[in-house]
N, C-alpha and C. Protein backbone atom coordinates (compact mmCIF):
# COMPACT_ATOMS: atom_id res chain seq x y z
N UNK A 1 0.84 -1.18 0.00
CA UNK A 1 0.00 0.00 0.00
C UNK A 1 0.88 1.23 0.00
N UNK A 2 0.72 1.95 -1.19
CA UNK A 2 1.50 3.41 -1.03
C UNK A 2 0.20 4.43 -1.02
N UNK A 3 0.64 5.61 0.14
CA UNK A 3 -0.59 6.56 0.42
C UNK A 3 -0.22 7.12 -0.56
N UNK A 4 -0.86 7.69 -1.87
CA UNK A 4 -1.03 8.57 -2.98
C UNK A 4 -1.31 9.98 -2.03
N UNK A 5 -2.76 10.29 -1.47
CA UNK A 5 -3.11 11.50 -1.03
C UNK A 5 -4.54 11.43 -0.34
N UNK A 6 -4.68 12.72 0.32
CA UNK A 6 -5.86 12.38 1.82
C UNK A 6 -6.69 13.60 0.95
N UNK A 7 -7.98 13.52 1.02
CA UNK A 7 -8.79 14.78 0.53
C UNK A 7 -9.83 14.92 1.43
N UNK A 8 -10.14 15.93 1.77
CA UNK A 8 -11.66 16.81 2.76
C UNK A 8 -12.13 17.46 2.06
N UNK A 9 -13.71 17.41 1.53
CA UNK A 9 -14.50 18.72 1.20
C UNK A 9 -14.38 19.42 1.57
N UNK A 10 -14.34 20.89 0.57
CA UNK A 10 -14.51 22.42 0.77
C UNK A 10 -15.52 22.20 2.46
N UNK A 11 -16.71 22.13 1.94
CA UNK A 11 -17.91 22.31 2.66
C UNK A 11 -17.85 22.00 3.99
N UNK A 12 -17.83 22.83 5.20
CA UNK A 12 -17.14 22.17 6.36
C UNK A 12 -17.92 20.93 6.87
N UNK A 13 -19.59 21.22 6.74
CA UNK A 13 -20.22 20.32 7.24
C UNK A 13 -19.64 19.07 6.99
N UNK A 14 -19.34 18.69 5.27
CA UNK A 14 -18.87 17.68 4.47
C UNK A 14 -17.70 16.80 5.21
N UNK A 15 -16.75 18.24 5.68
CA UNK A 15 -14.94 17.88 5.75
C UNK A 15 -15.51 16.94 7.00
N UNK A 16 -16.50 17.40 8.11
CA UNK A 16 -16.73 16.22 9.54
C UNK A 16 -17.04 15.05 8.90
N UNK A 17 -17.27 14.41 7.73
CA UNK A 17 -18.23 13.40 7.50
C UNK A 17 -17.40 12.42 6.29
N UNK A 18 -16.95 13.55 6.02
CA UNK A 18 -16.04 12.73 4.72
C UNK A 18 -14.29 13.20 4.50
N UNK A 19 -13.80 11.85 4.48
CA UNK A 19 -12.39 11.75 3.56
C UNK A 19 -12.21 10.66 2.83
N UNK A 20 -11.48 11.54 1.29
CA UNK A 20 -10.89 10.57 0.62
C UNK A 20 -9.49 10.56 0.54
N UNK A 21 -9.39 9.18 0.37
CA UNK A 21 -7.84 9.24 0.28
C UNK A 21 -7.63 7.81 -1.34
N UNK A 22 -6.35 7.89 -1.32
CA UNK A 22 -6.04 7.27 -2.83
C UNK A 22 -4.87 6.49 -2.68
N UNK A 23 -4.73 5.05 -3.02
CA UNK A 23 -4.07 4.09 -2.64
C UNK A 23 -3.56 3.66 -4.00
N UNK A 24 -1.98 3.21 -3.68
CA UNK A 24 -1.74 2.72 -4.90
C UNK A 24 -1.46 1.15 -4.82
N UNK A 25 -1.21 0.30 -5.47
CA UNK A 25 -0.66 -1.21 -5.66
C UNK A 25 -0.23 -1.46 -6.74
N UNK A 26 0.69 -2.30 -7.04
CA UNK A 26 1.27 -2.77 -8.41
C UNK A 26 0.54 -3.52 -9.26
N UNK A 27 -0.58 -4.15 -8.44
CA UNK A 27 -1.60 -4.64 -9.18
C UNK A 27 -3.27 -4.80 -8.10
N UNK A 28 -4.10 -5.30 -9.22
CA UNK A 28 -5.65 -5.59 -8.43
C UNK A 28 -4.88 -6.86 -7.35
N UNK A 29 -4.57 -7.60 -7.77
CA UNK A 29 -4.14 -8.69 -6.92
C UNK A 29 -3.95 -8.41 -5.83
N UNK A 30 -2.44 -7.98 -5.69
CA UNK A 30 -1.63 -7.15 -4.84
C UNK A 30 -2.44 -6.20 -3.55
N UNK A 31 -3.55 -5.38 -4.46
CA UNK A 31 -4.12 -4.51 -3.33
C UNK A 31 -5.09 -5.46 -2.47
N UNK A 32 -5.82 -6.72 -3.39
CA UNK A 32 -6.41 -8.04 -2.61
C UNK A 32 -5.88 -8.63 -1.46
N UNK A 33 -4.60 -8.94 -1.53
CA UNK A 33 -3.84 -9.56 -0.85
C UNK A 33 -3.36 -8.20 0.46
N UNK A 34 -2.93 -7.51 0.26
CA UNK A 34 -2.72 -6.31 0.92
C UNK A 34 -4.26 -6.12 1.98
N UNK A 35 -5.14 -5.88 1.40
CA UNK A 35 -6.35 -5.14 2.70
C UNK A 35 -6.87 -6.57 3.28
N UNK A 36 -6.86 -8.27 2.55
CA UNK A 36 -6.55 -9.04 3.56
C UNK A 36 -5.76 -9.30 4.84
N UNK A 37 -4.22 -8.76 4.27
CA UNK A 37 -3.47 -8.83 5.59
C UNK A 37 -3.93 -8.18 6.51
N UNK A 38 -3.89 -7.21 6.04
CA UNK A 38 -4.67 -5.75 7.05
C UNK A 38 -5.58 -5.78 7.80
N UNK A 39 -6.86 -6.73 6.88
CA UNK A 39 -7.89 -6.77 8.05
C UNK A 39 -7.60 -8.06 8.99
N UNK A 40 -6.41 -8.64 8.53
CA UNK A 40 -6.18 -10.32 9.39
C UNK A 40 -5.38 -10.07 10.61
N UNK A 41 -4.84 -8.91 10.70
CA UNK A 41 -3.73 -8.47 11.39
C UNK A 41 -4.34 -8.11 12.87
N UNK A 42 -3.85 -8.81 13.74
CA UNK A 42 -4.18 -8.96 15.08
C UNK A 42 -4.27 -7.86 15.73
N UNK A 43 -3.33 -6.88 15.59
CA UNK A 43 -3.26 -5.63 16.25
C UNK A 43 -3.93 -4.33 15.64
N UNK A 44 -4.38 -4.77 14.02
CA UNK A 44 -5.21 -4.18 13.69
C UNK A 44 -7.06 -4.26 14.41
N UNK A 45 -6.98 -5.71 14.60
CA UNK A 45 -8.34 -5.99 15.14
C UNK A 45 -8.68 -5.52 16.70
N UNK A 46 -7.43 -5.13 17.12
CA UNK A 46 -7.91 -4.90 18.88
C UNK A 46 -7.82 -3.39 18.58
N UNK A 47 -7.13 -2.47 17.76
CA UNK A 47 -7.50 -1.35 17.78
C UNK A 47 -8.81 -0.77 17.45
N UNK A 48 -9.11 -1.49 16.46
CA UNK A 48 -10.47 -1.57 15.86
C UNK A 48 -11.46 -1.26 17.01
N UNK A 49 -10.90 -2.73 17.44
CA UNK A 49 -12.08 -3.07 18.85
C UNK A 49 -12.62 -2.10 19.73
N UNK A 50 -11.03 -1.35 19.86
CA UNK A 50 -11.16 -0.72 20.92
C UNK A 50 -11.73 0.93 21.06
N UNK A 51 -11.35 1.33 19.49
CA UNK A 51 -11.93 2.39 19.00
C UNK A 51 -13.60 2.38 18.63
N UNK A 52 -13.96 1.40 18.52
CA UNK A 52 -15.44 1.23 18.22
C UNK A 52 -16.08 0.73 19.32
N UNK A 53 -15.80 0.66 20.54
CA UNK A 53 -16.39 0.53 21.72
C UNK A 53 -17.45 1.05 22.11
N UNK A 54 -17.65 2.35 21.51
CA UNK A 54 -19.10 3.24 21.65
C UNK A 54 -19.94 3.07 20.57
N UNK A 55 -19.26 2.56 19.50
CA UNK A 55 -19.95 2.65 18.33
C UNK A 55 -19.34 2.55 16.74
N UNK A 56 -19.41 2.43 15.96
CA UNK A 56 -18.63 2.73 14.98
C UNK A 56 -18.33 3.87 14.24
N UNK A 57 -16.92 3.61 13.92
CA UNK A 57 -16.34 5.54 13.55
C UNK A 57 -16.58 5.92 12.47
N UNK A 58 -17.00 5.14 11.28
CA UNK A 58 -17.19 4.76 9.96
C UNK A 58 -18.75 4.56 9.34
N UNK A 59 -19.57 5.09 8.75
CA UNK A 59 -20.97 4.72 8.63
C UNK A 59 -20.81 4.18 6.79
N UNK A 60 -20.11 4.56 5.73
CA UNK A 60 -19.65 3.75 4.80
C UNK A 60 -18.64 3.91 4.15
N UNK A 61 -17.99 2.98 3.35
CA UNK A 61 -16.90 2.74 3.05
C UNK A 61 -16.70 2.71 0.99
N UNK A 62 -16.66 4.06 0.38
CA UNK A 62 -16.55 3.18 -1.31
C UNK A 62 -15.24 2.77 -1.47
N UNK A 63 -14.70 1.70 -2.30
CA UNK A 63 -13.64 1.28 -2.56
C UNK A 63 -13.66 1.31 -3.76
N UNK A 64 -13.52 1.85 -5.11
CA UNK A 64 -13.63 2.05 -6.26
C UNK A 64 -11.58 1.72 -6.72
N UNK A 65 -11.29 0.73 -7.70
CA UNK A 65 -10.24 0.70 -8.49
C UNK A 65 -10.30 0.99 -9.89
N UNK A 66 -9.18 2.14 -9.90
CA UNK A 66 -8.93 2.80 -10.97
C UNK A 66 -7.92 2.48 -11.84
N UNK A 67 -7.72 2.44 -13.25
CA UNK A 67 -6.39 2.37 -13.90
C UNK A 67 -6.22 3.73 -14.70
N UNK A 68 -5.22 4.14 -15.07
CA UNK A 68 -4.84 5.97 -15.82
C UNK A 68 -5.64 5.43 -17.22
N UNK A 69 -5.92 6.54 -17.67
CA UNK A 69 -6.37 6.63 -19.13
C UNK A 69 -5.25 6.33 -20.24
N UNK A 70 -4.79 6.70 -21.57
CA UNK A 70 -3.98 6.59 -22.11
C UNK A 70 -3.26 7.79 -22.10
N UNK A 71 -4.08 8.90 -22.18
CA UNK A 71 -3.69 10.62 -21.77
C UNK A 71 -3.77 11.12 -20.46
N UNK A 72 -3.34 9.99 -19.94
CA UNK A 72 -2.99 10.31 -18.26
C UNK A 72 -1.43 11.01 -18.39
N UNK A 73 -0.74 11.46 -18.05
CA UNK A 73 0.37 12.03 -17.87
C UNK A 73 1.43 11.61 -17.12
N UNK A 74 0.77 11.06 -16.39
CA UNK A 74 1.68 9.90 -15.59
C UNK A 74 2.17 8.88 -16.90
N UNK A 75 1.59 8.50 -17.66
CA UNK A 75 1.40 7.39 -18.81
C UNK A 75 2.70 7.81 -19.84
């Protein structure tokens, strides 16, 4: 997992409610295998635990994978 970048809406109401952020991987596979470990990871699960004790911090989650166009610039 490489952090690309974190984004907050203009709109302040928005910025309390929402962030995006942008993940990279070398492949679909790769990022598969990657947010498995992650969610398998023991010390990930007791933080979890422990942060959601009142409730959950998260109400939903999109996961959308992207590939560049051909006139991407990166390309």
């Amino acid at each position: 997992m490489k952090v690309e970048a974190f984004w907050k809406p203009l709109d302040p109401k928005a910025a309390e409610e929402t962030l995006v952020y942008v993940l990279s991987f070398p492949s679909k596979d790769a990022a598969d295998k990657a947010w498995q470990a992650f969610r398998d990871d023991p010390d990930w699960k007791t933080v979890k635990e422990e942060s959601e004790k009142d409730g959950p911090l998260v109400t939903k989650v999109d996961s959308v994978f992207l590939t560049p166009t051909d006139y991407d610039p990166v390309n």
